[in-house]
PDB file of N, CA and C in Angstrom:
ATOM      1  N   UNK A   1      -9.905   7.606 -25.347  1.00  0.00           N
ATOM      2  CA  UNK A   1      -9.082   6.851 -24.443  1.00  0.00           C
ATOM      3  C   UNK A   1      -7.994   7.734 -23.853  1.00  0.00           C
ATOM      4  N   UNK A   2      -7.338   8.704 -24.571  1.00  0.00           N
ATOM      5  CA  UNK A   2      -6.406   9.212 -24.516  1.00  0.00           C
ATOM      6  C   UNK A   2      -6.778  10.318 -23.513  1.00  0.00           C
ATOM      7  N   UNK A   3      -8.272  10.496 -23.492  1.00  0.00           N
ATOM      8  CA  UNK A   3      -8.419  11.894 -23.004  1.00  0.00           C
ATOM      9  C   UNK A   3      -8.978  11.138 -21.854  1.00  0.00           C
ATOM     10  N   UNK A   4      -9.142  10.398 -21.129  1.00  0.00           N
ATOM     11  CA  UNK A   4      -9.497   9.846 -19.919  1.00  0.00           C
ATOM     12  C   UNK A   4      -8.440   9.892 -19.136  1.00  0.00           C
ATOM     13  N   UNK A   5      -7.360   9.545 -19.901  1.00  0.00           N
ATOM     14  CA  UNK A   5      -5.929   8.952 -19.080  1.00  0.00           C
ATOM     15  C   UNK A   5      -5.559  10.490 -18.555  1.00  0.00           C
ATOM     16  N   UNK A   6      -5.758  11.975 -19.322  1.00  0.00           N
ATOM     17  CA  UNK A   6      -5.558  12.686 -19.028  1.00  0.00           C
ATOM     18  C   UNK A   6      -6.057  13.518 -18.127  1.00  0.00           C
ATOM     19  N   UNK A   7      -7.468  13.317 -18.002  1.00  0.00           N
ATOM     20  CA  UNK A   7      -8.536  13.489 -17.077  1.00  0.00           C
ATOM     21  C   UNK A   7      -7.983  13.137 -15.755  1.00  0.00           C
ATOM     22  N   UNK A   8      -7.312  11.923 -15.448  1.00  0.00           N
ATOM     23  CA  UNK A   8      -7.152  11.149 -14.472  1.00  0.00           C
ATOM     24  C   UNK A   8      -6.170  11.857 -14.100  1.00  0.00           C
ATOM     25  N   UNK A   9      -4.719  11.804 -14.636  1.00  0.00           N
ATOM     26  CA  UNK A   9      -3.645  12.673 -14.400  1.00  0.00           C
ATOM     27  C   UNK A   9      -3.981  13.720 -14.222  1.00  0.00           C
ATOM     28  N   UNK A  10      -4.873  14.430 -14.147  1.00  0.00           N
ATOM     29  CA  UNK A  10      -4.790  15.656 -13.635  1.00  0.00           C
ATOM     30  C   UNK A  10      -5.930  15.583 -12.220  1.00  0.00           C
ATOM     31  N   UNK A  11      -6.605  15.045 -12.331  1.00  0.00           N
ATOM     32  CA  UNK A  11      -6.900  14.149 -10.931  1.00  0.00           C
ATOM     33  C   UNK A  11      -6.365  13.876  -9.492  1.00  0.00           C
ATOM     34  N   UNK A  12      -5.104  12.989 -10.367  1.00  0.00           N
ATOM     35  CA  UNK A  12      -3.939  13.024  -9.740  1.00  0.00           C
ATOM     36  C   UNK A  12      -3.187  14.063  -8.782  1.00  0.00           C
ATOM     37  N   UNK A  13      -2.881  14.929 -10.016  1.00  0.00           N
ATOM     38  CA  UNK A  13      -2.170  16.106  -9.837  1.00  0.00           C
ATOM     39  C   UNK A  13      -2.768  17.140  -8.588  1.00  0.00           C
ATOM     40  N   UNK A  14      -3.868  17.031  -8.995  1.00  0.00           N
ATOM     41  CA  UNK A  14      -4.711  18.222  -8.049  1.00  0.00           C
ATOM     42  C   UNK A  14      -5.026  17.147  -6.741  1.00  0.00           C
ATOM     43  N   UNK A  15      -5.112  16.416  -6.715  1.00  0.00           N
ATOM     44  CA  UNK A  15      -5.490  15.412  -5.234  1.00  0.00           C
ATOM     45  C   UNK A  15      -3.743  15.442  -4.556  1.00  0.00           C
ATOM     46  N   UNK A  16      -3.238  15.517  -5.186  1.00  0.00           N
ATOM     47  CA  UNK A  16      -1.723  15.764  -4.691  1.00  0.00           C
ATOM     48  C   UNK A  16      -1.316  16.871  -4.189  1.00  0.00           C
ATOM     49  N   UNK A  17      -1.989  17.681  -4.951  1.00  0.00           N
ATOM     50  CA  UNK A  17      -1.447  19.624  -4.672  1.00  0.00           C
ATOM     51  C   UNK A  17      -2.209  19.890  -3.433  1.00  0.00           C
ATOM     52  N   UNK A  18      -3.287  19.328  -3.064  1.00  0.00           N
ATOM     53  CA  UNK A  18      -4.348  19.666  -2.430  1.00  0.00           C
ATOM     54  C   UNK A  18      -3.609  19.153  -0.874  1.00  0.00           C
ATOM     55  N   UNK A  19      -3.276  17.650  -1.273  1.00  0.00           N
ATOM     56  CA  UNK A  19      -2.602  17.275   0.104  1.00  0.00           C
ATOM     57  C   UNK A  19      -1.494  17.700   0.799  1.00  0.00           C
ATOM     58  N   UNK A  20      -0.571  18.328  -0.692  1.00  0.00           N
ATOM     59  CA  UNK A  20       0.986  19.122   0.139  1.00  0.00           C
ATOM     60  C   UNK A  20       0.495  20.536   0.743  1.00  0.00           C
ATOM     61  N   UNK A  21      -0.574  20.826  -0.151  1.00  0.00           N
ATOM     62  CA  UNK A  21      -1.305  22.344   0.948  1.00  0.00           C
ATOM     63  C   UNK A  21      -1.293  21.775   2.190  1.00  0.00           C
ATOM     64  N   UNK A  22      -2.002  21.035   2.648  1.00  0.00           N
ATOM     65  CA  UNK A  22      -2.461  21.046   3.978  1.00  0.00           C
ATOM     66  C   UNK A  22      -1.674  20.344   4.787  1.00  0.00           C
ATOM     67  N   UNK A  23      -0.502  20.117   4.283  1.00  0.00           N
ATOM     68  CA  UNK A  23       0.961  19.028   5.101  1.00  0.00           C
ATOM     69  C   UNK A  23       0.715  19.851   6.695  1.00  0.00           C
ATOM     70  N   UNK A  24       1.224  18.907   7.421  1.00  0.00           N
ATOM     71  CA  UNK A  24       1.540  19.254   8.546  1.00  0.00           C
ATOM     72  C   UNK A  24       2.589  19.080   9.464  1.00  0.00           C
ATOM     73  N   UNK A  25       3.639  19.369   9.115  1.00  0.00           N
ATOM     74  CA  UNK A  25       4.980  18.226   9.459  1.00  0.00           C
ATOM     75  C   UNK A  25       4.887  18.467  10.771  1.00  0.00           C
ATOM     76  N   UNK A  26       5.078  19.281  11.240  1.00  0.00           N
ATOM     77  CA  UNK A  26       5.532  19.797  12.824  1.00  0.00           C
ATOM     78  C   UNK A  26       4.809  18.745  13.525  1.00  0.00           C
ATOM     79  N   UNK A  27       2.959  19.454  13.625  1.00  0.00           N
ATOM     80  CA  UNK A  27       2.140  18.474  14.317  1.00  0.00           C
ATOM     81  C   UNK A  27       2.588  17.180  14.305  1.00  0.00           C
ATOM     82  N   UNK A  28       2.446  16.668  12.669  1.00  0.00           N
ATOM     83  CA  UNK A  28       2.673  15.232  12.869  1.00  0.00           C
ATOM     84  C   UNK A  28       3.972  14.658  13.472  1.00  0.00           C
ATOM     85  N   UNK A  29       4.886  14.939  13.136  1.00  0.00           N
ATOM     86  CA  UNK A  29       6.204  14.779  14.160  1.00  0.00           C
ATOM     87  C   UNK A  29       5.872  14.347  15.478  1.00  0.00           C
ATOM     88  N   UNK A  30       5.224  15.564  15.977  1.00  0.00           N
ATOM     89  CA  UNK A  30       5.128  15.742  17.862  1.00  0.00           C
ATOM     90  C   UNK A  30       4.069  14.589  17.822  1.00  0.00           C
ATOM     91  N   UNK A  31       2.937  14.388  17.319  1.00  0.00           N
ATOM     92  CA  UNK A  31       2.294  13.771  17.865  1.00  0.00           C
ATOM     93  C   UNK A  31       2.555  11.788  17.537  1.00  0.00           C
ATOM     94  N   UNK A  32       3.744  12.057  16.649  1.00  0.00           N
ATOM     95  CA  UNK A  32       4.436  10.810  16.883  1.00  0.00           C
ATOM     96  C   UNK A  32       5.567  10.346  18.118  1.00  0.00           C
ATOM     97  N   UNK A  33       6.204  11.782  18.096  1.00  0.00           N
ATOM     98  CA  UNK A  33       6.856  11.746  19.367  1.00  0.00           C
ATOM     99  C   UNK A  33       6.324  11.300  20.795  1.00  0.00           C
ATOM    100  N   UNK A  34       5.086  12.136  21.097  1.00  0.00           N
ATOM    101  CA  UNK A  34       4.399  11.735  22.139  1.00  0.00           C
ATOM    102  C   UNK A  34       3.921  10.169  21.973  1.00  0.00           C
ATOM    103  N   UNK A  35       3.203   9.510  21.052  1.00  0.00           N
ATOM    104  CA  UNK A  35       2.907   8.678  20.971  1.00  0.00           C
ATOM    105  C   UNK A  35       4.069   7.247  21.032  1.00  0.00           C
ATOM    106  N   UNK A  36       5.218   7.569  20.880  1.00  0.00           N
ATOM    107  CA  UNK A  36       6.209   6.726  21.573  1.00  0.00           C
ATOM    108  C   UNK A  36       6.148   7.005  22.708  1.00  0.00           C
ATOM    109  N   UNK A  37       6.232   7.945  23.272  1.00  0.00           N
ATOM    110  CA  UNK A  37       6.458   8.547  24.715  1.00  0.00           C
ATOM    111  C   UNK A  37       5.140   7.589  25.530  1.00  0.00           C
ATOM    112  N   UNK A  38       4.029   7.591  25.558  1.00  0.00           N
ATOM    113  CA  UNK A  38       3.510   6.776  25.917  1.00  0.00           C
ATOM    114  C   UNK A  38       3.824   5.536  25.394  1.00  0.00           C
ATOM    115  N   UNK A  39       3.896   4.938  24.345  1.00  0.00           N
ATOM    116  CA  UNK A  39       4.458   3.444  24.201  1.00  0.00           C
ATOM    117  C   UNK A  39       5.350   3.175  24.979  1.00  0.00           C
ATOM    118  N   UNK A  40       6.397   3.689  25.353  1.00  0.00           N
ATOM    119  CA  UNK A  40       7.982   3.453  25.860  1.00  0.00           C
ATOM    120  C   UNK A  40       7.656   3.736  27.507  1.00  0.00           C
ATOM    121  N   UNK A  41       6.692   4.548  28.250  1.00  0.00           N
ATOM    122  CA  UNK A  41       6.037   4.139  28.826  1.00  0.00           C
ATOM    123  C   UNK A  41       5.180   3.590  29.520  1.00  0.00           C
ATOM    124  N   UNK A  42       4.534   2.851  29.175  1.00  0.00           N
ATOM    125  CA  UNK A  42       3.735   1.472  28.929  1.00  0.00           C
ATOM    126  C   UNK A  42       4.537   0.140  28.960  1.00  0.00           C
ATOM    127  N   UNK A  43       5.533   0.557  28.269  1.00  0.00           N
ATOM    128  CA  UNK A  43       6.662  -0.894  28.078  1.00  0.00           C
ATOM    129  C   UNK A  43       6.999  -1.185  29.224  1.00  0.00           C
ATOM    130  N   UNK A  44       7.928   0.326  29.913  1.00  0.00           N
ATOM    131  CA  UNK A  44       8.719  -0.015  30.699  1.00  0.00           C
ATOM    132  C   UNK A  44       7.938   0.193  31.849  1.00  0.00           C
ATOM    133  N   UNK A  45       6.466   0.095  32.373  1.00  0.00           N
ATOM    134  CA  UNK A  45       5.152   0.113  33.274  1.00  0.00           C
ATOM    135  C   UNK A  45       5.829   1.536  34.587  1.00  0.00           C
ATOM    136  N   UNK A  46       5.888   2.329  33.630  1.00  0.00           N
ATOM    137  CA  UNK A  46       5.507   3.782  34.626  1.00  0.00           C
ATOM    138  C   UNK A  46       4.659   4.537  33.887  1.00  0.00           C
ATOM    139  N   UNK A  47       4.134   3.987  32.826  1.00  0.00           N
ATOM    140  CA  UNK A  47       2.218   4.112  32.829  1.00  0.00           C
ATOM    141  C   UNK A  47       1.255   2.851  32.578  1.00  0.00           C
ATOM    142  N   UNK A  48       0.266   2.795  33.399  1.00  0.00           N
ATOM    143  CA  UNK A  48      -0.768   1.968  33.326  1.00  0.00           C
ATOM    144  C   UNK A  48      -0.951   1.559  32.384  1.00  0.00           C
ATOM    145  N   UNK A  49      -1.938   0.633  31.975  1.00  0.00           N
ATOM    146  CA  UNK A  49      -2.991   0.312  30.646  1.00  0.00           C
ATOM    147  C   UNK A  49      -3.817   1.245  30.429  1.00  0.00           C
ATOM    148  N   UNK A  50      -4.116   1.375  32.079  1.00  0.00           N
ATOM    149  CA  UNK A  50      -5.439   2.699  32.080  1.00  0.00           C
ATOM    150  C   UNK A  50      -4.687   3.657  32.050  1.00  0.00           C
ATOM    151  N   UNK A  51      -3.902   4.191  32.300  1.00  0.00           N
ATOM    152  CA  UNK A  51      -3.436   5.465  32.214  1.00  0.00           C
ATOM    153  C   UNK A  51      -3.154   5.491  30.093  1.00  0.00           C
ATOM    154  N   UNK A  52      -2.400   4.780  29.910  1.00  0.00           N
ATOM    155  CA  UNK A  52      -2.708   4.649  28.399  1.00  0.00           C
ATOM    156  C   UNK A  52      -3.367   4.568  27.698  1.00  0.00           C
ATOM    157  N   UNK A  53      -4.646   3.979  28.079  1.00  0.00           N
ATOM    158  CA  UNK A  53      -5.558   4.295  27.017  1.00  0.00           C
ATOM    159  C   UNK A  53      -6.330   6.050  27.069  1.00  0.00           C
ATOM    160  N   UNK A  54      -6.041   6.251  28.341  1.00  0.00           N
ATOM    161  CA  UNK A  54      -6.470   7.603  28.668  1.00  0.00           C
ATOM    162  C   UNK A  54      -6.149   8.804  27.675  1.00  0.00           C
ATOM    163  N   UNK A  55      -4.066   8.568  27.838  1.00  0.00           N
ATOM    164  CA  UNK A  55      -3.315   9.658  26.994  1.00  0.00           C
ATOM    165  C   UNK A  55      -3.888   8.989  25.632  1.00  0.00           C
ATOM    166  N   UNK A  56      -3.783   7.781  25.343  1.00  0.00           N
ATOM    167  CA  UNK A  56      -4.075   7.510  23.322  1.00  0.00           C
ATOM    168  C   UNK A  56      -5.097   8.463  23.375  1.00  0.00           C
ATOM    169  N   UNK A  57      -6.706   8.409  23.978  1.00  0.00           N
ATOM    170  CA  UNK A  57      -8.006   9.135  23.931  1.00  0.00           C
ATOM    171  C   UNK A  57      -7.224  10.680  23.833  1.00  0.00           C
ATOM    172  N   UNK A  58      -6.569  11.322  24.543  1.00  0.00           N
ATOM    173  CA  UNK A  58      -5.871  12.323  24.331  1.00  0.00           C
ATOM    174  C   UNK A  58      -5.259  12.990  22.949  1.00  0.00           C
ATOM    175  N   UNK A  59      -4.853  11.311  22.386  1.00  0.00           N
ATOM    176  CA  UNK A  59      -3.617  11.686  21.201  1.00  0.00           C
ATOM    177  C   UNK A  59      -4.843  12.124  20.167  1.00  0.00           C
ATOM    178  N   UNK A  60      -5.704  10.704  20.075  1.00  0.00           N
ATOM    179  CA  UNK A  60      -6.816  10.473  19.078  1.00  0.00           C
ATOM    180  C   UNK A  60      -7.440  11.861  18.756  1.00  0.00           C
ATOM    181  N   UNK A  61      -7.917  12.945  20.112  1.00  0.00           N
ATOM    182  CA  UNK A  61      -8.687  14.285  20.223  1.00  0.00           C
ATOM    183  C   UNK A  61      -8.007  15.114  19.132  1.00  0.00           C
ATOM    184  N   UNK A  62      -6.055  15.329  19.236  1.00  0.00           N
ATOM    185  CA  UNK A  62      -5.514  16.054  18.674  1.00  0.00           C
ATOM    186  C   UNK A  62      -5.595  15.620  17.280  1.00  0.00           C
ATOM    187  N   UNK A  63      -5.610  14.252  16.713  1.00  0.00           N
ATOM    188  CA  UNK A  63      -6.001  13.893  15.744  1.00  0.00           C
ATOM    189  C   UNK A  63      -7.068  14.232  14.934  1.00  0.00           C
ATOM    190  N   UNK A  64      -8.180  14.561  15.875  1.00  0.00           N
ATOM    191  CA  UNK A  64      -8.976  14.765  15.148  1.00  0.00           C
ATOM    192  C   UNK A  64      -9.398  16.051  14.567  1.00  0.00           C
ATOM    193  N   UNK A  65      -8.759  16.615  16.053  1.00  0.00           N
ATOM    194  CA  UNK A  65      -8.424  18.569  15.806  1.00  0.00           C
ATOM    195  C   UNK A  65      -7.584  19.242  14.592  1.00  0.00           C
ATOM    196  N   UNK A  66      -6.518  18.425  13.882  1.00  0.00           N
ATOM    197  CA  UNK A  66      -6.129  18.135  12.986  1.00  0.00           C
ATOM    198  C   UNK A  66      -7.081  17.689  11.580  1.00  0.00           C
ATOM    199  N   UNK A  67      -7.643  16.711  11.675  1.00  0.00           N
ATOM    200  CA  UNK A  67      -8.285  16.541  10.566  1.00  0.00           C
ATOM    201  C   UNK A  67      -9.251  17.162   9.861  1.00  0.00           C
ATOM    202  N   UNK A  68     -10.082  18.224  11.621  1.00  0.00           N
ATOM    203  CA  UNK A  68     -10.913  19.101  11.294  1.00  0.00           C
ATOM    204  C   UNK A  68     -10.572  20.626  10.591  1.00  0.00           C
ATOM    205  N   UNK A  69      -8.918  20.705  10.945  1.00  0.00           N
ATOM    206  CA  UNK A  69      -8.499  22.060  10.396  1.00  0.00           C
ATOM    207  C   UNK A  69      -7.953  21.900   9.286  1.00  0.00           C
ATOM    208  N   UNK A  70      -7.587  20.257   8.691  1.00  0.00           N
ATOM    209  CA  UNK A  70      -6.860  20.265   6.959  1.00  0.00           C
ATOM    210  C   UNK A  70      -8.731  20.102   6.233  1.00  0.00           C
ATOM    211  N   UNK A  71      -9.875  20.147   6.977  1.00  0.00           N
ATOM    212  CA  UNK A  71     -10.872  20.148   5.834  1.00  0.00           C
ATOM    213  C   UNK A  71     -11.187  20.575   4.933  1.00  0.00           C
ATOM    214  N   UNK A  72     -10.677  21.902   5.495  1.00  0.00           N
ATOM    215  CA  UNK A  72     -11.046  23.326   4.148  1.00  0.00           C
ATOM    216  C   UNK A  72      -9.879  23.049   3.020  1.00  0.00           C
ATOM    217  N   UNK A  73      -9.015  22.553   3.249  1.00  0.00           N
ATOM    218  CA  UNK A  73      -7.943  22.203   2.603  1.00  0.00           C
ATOM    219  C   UNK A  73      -6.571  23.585   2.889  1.00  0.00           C
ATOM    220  N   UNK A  74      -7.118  23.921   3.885  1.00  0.00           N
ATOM    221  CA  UNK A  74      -6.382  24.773   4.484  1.00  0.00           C
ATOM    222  C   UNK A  74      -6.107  24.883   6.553  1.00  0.00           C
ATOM    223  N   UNK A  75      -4.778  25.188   6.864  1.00  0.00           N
ATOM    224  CA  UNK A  75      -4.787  25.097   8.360  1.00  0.00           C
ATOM    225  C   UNK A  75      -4.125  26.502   8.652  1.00  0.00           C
ATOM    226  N   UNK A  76      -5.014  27.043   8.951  1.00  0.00           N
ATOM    227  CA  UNK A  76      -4.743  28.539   9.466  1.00  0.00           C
ATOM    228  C   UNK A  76      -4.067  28.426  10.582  1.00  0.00           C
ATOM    229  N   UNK A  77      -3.232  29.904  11.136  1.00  0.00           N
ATOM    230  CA  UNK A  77      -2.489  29.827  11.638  1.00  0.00           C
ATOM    231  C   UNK A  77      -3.329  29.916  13.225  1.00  0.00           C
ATOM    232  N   UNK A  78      -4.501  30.894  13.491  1.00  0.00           N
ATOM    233  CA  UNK A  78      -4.886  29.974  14.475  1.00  0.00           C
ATOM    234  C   UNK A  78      -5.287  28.008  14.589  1.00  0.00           C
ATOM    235  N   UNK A  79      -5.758  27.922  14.165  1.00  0.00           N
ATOM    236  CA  UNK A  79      -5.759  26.491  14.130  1.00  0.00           C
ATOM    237  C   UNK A  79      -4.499  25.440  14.116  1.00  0.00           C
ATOM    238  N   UNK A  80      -3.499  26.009  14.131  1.00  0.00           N
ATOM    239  CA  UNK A  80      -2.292  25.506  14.379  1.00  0.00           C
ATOM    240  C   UNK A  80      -1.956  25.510  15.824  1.00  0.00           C
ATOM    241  N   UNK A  81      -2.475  27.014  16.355  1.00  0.00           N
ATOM    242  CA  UNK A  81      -2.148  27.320  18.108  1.00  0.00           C
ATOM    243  C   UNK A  81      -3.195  26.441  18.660  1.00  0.00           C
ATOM    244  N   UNK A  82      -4.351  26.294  18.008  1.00  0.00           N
ATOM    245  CA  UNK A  82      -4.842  25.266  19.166  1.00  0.00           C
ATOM    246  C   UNK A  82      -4.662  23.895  19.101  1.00  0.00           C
ATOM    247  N   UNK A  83      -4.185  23.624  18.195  1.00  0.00           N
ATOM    248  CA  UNK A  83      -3.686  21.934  17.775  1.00  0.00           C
ATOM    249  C   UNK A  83      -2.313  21.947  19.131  1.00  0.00           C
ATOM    250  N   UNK A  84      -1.455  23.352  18.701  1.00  0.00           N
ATOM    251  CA  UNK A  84      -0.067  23.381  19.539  1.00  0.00           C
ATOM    252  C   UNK A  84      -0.538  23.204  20.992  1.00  0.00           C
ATOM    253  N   UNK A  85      -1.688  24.030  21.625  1.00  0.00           N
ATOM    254  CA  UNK A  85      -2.176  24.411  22.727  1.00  0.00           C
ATOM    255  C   UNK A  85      -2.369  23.254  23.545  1.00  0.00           C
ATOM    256  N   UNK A  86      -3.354  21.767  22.734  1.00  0.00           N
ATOM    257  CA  UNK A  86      -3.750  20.949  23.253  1.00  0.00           C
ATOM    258  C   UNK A  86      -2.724  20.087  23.363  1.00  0.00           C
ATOM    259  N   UNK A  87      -1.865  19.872  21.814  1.00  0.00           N
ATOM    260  CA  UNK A  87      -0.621  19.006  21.785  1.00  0.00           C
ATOM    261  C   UNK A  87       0.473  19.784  23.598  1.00  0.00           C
ATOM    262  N   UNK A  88       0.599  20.454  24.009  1.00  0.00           N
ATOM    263  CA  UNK A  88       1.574  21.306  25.314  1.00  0.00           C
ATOM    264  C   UNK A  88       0.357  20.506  26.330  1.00  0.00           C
ATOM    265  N   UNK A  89      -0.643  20.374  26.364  1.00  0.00           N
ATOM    266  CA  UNK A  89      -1.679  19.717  28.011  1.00  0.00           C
ATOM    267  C   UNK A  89      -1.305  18.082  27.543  1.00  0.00           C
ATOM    268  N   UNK A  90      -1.295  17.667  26.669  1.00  0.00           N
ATOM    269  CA  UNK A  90      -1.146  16.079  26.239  1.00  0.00           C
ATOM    270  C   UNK A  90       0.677  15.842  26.946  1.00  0.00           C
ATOM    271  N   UNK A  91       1.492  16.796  26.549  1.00  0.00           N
ATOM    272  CA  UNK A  91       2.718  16.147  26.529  1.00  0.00           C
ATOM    273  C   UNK A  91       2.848  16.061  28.303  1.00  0.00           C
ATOM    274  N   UNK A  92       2.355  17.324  28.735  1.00  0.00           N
ATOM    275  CA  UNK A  92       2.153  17.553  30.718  1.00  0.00           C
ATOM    276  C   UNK A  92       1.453  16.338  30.723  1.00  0.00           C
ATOM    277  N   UNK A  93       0.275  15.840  30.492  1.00  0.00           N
ATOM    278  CA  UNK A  93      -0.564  14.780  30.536  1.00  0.00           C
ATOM    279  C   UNK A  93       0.484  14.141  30.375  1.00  0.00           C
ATOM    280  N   UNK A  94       1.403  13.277  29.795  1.00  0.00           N
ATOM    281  CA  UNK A  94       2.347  12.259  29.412  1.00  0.00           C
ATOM    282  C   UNK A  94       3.293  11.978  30.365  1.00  0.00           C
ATOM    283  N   UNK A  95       3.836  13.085  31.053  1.00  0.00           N
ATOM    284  CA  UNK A  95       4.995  13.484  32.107  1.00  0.00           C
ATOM    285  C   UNK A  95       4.623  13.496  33.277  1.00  0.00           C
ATOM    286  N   UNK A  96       3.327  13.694  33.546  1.00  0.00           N
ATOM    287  CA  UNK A  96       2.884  13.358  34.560  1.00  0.00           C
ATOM    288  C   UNK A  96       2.113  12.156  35.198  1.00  0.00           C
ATOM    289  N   UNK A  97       1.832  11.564  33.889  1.00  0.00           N
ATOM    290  CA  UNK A  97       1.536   9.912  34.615  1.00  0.00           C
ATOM    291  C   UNK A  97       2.729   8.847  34.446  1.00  0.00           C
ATOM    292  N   UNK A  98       3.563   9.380  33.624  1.00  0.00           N
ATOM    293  CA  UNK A  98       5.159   8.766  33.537  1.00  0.00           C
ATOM    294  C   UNK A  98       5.291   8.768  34.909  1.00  0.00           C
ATOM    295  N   UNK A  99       5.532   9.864  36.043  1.00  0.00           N
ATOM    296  CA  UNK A  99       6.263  10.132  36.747  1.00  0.00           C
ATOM    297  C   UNK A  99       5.491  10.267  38.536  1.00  0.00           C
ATOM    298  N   UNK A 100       4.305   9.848  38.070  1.00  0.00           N
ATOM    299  CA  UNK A 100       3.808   9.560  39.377  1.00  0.00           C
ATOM    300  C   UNK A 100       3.649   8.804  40.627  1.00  0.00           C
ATOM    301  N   UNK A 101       4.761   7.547  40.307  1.00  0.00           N
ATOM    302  CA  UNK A 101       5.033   6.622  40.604  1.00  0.00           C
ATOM    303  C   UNK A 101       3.873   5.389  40.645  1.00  0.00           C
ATOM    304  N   UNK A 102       3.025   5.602  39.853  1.00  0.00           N
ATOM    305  CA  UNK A 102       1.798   4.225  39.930  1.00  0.00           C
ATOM    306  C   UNK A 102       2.519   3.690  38.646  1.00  0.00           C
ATOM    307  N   UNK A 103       2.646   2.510  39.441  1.00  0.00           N
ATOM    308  CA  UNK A 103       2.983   1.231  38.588  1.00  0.00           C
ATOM    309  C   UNK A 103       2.316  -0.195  38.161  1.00  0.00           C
ATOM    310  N   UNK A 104       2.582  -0.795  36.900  1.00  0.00           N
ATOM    311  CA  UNK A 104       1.899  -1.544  36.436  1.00  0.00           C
ATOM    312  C   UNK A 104       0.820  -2.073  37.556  1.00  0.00           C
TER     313      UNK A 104
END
């Protein structure tokens, strides 16, 4: 019994270690940032529905570009520039349908 509980805790431990390896604060930050940035545009209709679901399809890509580089349980430092690369065309993407004047 005793040695199950310990089994588990260390389970634990290593499913934990594994996830602070592959943290990503920065990314995730920005791509919360942006993702208000379209909400708060949407609200206040200096972006579409369609133009929003467009940038989310945008956000979702970097998301996934992300999920594909914590697989190894590691995110190399290229794989960071192209997460950064795509996250810099998303935020232009964001600023520029903000500001195009098509409204709701």
């Amino acid at each position: 019994m005793k040695f199950t509980g310990i089994v588990a805790a260390a389970l634990v431990l290593a499913v934990s270690a594994a996830a602070s390896a592959q943290s990503t604060p920065n990314i995730d930050q920005r791509q919360a940032n942006q993702s208000a940035r379209i909400a708060k545009g949407e609200a206040t209709g200096q972006i579409s529905k369609r133009e929003a679901a467009r940038l989310k399809a945008g956000q979702a890509k970097v998301d996934g570009m992300k999920a594909a580089a914590k697989a190894d349980g590691k995110v190399t430092r290229a794989e960071r520039a192209a997460i950064q690369r795509e996250q810099n065309k998303q935020s232009r993407r964001i600023a520029r349908q903000k500001h195009d004047g098509n409204r709701k």
